[in-house]
C-alpha atoms as a PDB file:
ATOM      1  CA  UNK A   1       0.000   0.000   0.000  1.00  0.00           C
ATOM      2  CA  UNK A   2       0.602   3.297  -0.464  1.00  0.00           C
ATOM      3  CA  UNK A   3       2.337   6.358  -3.408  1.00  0.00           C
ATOM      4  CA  UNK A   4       6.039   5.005  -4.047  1.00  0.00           C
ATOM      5  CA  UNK A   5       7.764   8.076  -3.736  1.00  0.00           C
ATOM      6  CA  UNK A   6       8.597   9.485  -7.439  1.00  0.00           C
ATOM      7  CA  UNK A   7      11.827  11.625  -7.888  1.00  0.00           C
ATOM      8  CA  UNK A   8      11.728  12.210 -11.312  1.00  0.00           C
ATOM      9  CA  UNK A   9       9.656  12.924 -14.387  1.00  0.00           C
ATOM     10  CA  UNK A  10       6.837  15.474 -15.710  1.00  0.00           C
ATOM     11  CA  UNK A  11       6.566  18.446 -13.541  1.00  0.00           C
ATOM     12  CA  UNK A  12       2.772  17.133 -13.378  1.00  0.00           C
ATOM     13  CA  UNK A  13       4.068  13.644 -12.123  1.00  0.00           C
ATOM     14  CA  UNK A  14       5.869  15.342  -9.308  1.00  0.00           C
ATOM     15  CA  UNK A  15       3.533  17.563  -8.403  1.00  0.00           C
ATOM     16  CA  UNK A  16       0.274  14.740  -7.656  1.00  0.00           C
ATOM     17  CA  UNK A  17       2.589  12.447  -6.549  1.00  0.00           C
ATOM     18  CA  UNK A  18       4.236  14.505  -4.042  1.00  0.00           C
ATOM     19  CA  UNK A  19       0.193  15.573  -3.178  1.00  0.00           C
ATOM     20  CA  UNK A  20      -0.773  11.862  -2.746  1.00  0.00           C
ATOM     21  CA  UNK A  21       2.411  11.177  -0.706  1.00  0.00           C
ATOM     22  CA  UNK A  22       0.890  14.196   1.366  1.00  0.00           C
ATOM     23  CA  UNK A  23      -2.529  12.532   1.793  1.00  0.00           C
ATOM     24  CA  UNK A  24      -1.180   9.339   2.695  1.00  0.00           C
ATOM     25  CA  UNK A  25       1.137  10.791   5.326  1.00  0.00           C
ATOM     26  CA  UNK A  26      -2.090  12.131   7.000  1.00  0.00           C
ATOM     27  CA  UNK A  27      -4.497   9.472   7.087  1.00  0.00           C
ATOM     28  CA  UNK A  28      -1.340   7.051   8.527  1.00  0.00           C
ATOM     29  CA  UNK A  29      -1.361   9.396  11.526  1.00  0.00           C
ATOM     30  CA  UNK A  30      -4.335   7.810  12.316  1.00  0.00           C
ATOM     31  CA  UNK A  31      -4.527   4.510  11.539  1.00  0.00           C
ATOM     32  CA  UNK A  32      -4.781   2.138  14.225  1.00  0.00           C
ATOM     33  CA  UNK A  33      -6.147   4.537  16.330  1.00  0.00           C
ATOM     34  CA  UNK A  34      -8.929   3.661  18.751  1.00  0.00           C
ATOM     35  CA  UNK A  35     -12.579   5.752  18.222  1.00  0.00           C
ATOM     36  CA  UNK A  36     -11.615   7.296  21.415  1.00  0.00           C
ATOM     37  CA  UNK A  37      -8.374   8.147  20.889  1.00  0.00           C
ATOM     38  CA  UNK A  38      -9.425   9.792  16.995  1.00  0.00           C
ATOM     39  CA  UNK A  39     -11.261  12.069  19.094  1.00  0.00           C
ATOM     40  CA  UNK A  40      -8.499  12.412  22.056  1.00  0.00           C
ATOM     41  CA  UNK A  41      -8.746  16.620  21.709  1.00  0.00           C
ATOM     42  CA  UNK A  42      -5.021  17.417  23.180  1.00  0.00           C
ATOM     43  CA  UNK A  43      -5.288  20.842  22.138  1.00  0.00           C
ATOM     44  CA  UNK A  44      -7.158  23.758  22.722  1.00  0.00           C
ATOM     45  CA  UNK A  45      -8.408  24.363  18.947  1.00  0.00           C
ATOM     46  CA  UNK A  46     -11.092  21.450  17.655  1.00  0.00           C
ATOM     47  CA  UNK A  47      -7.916  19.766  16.192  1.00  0.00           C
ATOM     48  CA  UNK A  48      -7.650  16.027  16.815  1.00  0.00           C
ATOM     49  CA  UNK A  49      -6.833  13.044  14.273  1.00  0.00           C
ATOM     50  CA  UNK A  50      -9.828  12.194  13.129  1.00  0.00           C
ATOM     51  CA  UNK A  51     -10.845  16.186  12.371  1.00  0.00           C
ATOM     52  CA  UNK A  52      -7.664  16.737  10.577  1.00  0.00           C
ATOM     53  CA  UNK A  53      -9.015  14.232   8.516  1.00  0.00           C
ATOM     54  CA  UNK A  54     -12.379  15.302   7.833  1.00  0.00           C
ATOM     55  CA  UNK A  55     -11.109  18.601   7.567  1.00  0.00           C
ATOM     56  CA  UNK A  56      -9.007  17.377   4.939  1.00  0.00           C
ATOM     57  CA  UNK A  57     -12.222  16.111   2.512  1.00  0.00           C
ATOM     58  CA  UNK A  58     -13.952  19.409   2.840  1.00  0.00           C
ATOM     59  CA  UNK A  59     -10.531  21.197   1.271  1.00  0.00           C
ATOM     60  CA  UNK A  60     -10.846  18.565  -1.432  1.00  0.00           C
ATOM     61  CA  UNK A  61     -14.567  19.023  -2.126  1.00  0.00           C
ATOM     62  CA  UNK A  62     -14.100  22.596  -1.740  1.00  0.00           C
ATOM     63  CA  UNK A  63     -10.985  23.252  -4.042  1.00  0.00           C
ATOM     64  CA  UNK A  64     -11.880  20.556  -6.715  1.00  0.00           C
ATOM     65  CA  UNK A  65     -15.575  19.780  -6.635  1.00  0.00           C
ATOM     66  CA  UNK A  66     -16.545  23.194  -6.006  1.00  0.00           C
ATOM     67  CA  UNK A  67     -14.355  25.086  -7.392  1.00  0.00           C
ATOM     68  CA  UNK A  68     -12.810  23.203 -10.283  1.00  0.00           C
ATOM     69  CA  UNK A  69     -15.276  20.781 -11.254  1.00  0.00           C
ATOM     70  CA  UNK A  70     -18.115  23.510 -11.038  1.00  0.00           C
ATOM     71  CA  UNK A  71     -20.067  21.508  -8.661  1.00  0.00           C
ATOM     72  CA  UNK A  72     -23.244  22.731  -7.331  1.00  0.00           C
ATOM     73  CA  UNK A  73     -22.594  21.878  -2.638  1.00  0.00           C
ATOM     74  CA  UNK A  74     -25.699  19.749  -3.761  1.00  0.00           C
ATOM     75  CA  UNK A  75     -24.006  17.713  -5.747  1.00  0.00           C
ATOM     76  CA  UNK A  76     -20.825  17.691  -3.841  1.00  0.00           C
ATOM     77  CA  UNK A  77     -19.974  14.417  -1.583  1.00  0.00           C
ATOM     78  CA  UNK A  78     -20.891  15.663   1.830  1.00  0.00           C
ATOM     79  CA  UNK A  79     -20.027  19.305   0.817  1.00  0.00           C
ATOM     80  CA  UNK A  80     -19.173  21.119   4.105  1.00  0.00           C
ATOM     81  CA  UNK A  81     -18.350  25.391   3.660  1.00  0.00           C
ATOM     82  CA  UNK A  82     -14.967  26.709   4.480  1.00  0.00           C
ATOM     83  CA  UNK A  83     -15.557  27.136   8.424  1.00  0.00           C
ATOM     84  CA  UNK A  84     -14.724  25.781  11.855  1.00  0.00           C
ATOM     85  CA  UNK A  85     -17.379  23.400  10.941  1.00  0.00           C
ATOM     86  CA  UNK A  86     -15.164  21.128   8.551  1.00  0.00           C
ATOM     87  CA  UNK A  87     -13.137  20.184  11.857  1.00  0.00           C
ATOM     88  CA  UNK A  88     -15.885  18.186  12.593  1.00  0.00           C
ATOM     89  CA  UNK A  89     -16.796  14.680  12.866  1.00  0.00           C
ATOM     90  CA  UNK A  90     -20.880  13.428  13.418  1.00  0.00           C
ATOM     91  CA  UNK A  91     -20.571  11.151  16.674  1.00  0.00           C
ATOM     92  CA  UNK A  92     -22.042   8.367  14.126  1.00  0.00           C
ATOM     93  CA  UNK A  93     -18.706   8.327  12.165  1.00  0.00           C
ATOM     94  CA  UNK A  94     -16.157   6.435  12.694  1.00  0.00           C
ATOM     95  CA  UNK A  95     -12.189   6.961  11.665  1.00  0.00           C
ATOM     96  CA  UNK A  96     -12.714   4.337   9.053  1.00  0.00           C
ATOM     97  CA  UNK A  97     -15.634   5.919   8.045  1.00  0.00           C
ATOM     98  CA  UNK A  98     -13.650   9.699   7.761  1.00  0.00           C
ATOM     99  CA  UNK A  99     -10.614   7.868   6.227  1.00  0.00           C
ATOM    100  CA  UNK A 100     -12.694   6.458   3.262  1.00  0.00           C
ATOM    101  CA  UNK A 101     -15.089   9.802   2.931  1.00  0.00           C
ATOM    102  CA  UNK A 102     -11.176  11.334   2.313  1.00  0.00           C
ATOM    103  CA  UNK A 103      -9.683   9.024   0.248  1.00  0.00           C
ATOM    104  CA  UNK A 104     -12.886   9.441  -2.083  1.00  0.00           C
ATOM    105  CA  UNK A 105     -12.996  12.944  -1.965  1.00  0.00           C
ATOM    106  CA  UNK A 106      -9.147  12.862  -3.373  1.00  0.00           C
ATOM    107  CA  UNK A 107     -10.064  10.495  -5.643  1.00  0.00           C
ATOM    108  CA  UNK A 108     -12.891  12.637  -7.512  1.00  0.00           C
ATOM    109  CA  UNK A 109     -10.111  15.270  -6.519  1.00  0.00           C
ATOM    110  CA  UNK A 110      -7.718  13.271  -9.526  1.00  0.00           C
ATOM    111  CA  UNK A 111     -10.471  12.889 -12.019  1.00  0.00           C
ATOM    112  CA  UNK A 112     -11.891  16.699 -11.988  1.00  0.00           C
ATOM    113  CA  UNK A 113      -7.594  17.745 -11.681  1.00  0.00           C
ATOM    114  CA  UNK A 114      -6.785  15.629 -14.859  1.00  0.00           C
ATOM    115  CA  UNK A 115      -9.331  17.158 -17.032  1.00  0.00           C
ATOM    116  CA  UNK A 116      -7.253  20.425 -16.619  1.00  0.00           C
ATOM    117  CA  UNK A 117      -3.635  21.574 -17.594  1.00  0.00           C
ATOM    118  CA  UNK A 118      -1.527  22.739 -15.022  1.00  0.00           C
ATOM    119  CA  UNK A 119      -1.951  26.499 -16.303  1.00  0.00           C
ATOM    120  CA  UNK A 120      -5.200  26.608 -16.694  1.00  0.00           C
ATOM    121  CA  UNK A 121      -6.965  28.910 -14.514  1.00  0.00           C
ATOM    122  CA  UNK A 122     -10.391  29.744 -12.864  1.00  0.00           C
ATOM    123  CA  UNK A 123     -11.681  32.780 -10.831  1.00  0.00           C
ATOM    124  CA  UNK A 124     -12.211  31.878  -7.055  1.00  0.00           C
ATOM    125  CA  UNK A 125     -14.020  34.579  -4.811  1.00  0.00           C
ATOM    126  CA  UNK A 126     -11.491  36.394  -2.115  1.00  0.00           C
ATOM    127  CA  UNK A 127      -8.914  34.435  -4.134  1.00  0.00           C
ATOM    128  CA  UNK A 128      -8.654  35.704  -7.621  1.00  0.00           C
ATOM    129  CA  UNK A 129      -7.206  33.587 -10.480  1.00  0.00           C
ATOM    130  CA  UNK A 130      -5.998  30.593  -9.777  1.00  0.00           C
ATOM    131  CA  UNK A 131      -4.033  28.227 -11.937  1.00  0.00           C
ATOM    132  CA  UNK A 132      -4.643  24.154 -11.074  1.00  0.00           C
ATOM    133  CA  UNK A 133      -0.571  24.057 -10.402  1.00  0.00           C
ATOM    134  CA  UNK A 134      -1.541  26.611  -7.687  1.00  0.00           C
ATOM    135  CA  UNK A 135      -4.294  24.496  -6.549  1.00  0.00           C
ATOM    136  CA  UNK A 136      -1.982  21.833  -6.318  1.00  0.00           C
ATOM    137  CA  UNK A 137       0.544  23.388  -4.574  1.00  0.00           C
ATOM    138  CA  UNK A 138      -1.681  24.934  -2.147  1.00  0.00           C
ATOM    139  CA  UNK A 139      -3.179  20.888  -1.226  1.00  0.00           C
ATOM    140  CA  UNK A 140       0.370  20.152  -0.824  1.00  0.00           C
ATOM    141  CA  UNK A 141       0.901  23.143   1.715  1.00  0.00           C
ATOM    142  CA  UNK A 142      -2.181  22.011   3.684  1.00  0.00           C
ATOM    143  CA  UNK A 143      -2.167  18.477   3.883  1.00  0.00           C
ATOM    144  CA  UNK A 144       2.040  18.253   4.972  1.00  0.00           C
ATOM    145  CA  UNK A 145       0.771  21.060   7.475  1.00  0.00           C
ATOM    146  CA  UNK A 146      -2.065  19.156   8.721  1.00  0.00           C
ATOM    147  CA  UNK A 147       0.464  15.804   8.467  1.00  0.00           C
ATOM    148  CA  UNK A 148       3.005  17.206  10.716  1.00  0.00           C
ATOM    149  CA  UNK A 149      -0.029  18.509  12.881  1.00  0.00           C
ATOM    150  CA  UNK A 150      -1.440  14.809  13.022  1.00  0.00           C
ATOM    151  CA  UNK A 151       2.522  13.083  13.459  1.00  0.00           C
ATOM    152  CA  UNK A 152       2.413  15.617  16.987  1.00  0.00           C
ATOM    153  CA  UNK A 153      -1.320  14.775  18.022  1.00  0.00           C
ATOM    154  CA  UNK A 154       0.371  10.682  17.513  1.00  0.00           C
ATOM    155  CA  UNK A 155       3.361  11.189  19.177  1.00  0.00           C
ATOM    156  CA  UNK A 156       1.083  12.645  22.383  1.00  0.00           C
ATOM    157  CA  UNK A 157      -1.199   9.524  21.969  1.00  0.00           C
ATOM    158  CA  UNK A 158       1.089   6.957  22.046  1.00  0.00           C
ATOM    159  CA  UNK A 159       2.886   8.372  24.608  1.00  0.00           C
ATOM    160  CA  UNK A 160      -0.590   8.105  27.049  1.00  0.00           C
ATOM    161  CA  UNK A 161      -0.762   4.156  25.536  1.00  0.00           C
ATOM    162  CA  UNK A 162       3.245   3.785  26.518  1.00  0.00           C
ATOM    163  CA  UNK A 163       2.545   5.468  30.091  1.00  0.00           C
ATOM    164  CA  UNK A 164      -0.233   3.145  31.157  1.00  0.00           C
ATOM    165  CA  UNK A 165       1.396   0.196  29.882  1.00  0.00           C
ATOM    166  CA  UNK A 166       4.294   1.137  32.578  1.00  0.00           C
ATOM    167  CA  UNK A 167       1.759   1.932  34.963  1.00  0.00           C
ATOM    168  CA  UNK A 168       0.141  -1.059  34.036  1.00  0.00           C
ATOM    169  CA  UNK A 169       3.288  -3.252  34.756  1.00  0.00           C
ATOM    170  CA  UNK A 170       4.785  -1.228  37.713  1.00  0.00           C
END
C-alpha cells in the first residue's frame, strides 16, 4: 500500500505524486487509532486526528468539486463550507468511516484535476485567479501542514498508551 515516492519525471508527475504522498502521510497518523483516541482533543483548537481528517475532505470538495469541477454543494460528496465546521466529525462516524469519505474525496479530486492543464486557470471569490498548479501546490501546503499537525497529536497519543502500559506493569 501506499504512493512510491517518485523523484523524477513530468513536472505534473511530481507535483500529484508529491500531493498523494501528502494525503497518505495524514491518514497514517491515524490509523490504528482507537474511536476514542481519533477524538483524544489534546489541544485547545477542535484539532484532533480524526478532524484533521475530515477537515481534509472538505478542502478537497471545496478546491476541486466546487471550485474546479463547477459543482453545485448539492451535488458535492458531503459538501461542508470553508468554516470551523469542517473540523468536525458526526458522533455516528467512525475513523474508518472519515478515512474512506477522504480518500474518495481525493479520488474525484484526480479525475476533476486531470481534465485540466496545469496552467489553466479559474476565478475563485477572495482568491482571484488561480491556476490548477496553484491548486496543487496549495493541497500540498495544507495536507504536509495538517500531516506534521497529526505526526504531533500521535506522538502525544502513544505516549498516554506507553505510560499506562508502565503503569500497568509497575
Amino acid at each position: 500500500m501506499g504512493t512510491n515516492r517518485i523523484t523524477n519525471g513530468t513536472e505534473r508527475t511530481l507535483i500529484e505524486n508529491t500531493l498523494d504522498r501528502n494525503r497518505e502521510a495524514l491518514i497514517a497518523t491515524a490509523r490504528g487509532l482507537t474511536e476514542p483516541e481519533a477524538r483524544r482533543r489534546l489541544v485547545t483548537s477542535l484539532t484532533t486526528p480524526i478532524s484533521l481528517i475530515k477537515h481534509a475532505a472538505a478542502a478537497e470538495r471545496i478546491w476541486f468539486q466546487r471550485f474546479w469541477g463547477g459543482l453545485g454543494e448539492s451535488e458535492c460528496d458531503g459538501y461542508s463550507r470553508r468554516d470551523e465546521g469542517t473540523f468536525s466529525a458526526a458522533d455516528d462516524e467512525s475513523l474508518a468511516d472519515v478515512i474512506a469519505e477522504f480518500e474518495r474525496a481525493s479520488q474525484r479530486s484526480r479525475e476533476i484535476a486531470s481534465r485540466f492543464d496545469l496552467d489553466a486557470t479559474i476565478d475563485i471569490p477572495g482568491e482571484g485567479k488561480v491556476s490548477l498548479r496553484w491548486t496543487l501546490l496549495a493541497m500540498i501546503e495544507e495536507f504536509a501542514r495538517h500531516a506534521g499537525h497529526g505526526d504531533i497529536l500521535r506522538e502525544q497519543i502513544d505516549q498516554a498508551r506507553s505510560d499506562r502500559g508502565t503503569t500497568e506493569t509497575s
